[in-house]
Each structure stands twice: as C-alpha cells, then as structure tokens.
C-alpha atoms as a PDB file:
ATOM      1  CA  UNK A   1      -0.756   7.830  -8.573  1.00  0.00           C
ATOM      2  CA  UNK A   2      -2.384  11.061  -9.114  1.00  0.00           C
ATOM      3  CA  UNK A   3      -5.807  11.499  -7.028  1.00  0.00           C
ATOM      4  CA  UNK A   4      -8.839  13.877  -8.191  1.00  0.00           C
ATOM      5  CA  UNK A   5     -12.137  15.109  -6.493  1.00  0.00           C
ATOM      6  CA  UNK A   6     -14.906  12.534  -8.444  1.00  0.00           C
ATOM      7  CA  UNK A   7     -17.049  15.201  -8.050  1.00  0.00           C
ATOM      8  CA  UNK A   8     -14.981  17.624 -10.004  1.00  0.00           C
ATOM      9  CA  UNK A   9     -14.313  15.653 -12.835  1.00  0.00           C
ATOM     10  CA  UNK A  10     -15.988  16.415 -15.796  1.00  0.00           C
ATOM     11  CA  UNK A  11     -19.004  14.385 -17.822  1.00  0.00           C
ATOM     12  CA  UNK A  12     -17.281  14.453 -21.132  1.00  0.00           C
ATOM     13  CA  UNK A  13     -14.746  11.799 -22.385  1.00  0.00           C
ATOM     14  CA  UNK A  14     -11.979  14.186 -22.430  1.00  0.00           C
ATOM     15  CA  UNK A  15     -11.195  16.966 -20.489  1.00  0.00           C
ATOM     16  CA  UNK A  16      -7.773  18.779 -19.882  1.00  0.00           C
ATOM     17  CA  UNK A  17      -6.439  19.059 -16.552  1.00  0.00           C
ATOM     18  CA  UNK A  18      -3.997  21.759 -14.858  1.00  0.00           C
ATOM     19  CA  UNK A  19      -0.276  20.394 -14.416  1.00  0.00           C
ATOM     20  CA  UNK A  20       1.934  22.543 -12.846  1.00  0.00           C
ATOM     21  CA  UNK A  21       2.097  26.482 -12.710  1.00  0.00           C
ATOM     22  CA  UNK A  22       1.962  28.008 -16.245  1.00  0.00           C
ATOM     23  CA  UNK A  23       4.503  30.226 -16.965  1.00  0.00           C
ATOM     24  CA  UNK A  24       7.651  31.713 -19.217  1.00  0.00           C
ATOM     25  CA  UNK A  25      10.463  29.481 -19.896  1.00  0.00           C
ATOM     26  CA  UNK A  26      14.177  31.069 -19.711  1.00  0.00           C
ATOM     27  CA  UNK A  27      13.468  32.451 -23.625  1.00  0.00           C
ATOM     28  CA  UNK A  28      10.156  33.993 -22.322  1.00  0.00           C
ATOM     29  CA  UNK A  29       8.089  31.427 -24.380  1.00  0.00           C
ATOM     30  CA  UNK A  30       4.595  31.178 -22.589  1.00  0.00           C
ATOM     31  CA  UNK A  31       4.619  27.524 -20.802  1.00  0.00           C
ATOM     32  CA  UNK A  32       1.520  25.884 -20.678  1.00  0.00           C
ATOM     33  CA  UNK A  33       1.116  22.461 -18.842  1.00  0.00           C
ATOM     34  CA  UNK A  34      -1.677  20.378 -18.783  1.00  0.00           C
ATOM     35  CA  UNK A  35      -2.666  16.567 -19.222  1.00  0.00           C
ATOM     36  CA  UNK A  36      -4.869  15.257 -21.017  1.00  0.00           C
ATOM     37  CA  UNK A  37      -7.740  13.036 -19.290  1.00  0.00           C
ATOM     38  CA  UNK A  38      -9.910  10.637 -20.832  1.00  0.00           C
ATOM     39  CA  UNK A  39     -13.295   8.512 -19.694  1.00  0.00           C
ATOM     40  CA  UNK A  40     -12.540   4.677 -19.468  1.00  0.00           C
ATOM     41  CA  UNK A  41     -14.699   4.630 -22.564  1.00  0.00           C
ATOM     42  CA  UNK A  42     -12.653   6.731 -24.990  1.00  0.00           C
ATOM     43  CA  UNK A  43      -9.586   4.913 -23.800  1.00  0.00           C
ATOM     44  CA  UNK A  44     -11.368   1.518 -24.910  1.00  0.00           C
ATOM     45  CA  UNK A  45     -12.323   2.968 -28.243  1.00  0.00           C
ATOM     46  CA  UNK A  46      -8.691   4.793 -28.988  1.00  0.00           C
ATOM     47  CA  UNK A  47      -7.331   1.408 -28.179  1.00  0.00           C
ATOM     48  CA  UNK A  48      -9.817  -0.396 -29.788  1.00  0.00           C
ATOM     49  CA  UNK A  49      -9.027   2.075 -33.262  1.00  0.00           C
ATOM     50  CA  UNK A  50      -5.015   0.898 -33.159  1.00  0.00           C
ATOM     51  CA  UNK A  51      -4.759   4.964 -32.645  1.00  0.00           C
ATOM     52  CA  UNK A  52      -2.923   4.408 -28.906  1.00  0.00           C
ATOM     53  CA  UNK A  53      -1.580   1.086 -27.001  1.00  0.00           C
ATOM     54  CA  UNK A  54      -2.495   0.867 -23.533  1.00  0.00           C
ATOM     55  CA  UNK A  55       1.266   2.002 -22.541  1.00  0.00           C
ATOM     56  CA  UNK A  56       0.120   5.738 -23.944  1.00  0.00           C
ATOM     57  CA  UNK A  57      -2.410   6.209 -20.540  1.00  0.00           C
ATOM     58  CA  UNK A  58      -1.810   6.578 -16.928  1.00  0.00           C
ATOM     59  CA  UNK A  59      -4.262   5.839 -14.165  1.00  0.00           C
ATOM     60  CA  UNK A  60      -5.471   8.116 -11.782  1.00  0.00           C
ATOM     61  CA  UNK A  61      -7.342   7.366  -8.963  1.00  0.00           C
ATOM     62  CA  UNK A  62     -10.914   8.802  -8.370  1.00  0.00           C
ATOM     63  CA  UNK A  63     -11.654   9.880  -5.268  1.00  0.00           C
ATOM     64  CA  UNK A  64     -15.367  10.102  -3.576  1.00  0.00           C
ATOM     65  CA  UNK A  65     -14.627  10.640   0.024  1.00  0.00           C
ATOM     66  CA  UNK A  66     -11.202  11.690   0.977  1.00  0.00           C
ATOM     67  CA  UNK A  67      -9.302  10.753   3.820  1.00  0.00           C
ATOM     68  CA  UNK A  68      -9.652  13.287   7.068  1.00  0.00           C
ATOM     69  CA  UNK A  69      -7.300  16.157   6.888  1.00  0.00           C
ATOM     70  CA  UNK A  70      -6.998  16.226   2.954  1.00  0.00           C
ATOM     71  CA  UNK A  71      -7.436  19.533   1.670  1.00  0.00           C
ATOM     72  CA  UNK A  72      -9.610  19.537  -1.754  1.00  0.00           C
ATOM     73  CA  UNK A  73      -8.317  21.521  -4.634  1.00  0.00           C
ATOM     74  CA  UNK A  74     -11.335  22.363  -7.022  1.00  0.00           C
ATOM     75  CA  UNK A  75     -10.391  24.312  -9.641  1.00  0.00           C
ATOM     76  CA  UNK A  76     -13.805  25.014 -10.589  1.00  0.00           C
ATOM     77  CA  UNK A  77     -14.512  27.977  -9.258  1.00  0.00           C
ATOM     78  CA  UNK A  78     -11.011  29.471 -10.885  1.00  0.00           C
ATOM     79  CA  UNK A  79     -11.084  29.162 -15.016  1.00  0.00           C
ATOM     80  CA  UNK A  80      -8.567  26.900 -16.402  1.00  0.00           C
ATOM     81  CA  UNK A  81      -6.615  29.813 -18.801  1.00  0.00           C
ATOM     82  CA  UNK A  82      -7.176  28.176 -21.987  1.00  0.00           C
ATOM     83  CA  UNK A  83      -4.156  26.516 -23.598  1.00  0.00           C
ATOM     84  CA  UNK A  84      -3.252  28.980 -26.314  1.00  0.00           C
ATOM     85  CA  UNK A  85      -3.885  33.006 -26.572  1.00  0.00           C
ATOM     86  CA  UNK A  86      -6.294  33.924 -29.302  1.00  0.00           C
ATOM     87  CA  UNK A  87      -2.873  35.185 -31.377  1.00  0.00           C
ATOM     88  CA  UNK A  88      -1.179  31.858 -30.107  1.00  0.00           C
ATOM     89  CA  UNK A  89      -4.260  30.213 -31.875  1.00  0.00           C
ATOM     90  CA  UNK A  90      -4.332  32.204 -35.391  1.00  0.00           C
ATOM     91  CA  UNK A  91      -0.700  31.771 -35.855  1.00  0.00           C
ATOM     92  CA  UNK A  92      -0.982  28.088 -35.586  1.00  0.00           C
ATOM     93  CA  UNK A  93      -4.441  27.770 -37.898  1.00  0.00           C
ATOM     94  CA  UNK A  94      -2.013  29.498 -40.481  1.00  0.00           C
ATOM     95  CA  UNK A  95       0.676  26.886 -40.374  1.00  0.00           C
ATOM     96  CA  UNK A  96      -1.000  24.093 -39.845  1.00  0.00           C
ATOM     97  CA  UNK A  97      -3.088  25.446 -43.688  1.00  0.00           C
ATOM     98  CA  UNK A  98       0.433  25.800 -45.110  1.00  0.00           C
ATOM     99  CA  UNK A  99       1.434  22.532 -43.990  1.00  0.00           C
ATOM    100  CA  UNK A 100      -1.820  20.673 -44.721  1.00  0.00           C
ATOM    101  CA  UNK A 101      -3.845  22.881 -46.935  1.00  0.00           C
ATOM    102  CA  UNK A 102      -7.237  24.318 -45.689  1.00  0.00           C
ATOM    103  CA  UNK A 103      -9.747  22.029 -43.419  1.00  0.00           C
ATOM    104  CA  UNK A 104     -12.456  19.689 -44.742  1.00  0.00           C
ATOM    105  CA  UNK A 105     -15.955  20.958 -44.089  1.00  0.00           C
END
C-alpha cells in the first residue's frame, strides 16, 4: 500500500500525485505519470453520484510519524511539471471543440 507524508498532502479534495519518472516513450512521445488522489469525501460523493464504484479507488496509507530510518520524500519544495505543455494543452482544447463543439459558459 502506497504511504505519503500527512503533512504533505494537500487540503483540496483532489490533488495529482507524481508516479514514476516522466519521460519519452520509444516513439519520443512525452510520458507523463501521475495518480490521481482524492479526500475520503469526494470519494463518498463520486460514489454516492453512480459516477465510480468503490473498485475504481485504491487506499493509501497516511502517514503522521514515520518509522525511524525512513527517509521523507516531499516534493514540495520541487514543482510537480504540470501534466501537459502549454502546446500539449491547445492542441487538445481544439479537438476536444471538434469532437464536442465549444464549452458551456
């Protein structure tokens, strides 16, 4: 079960996490790889809405006082790079408007 610092998780009721080193795959495509967290509350609700079953979320364990000897990884003091580049970004605003049409406002 995967263990984080309580006192580096965030306030907010969803937050992504770091997963692995980004980098290119063998096609140079940019690989990103992060999780998603949630707050118990937000997983209560998304249940709750029929949008997830309790089979789409994993636990992790939050940890206030680790065990001697454990090294803690805070990431933050080093920026998470954000999941897409701003180009990255546009390109996908334009096809998700020519699959969906442009966003309600």
């Amino acid at each position: 079960m995967p263990r984080y610092w309580a006192q580096a998780l965030p306030e907010a009721d969803f937050a992504y996490l770091p997963f692995g080193e980004d980098g290119p795959n063998r096609e140079g495509k940019m690989m990103r790889f992060r999780r998603l967290a949630v707050s118990r509350r937000a997983r209560v609700a998304l249940i709750a809405a029929r949008l997830f079953t309790a089979k789409a979320f994993l636990p992790f364990r939050s940890v206030v006082k680790p065990e001697p000897g454990v090294e803690i990884l805070d990431s933050r003091h080093e920026p998470i790079a954000p999941m897409y580049t701003p180009q990255e970004l546009a390109a996908l605003r334009t096809r998700e408007r020519e699959l969906f049409g442009a966003p309600a406002r």
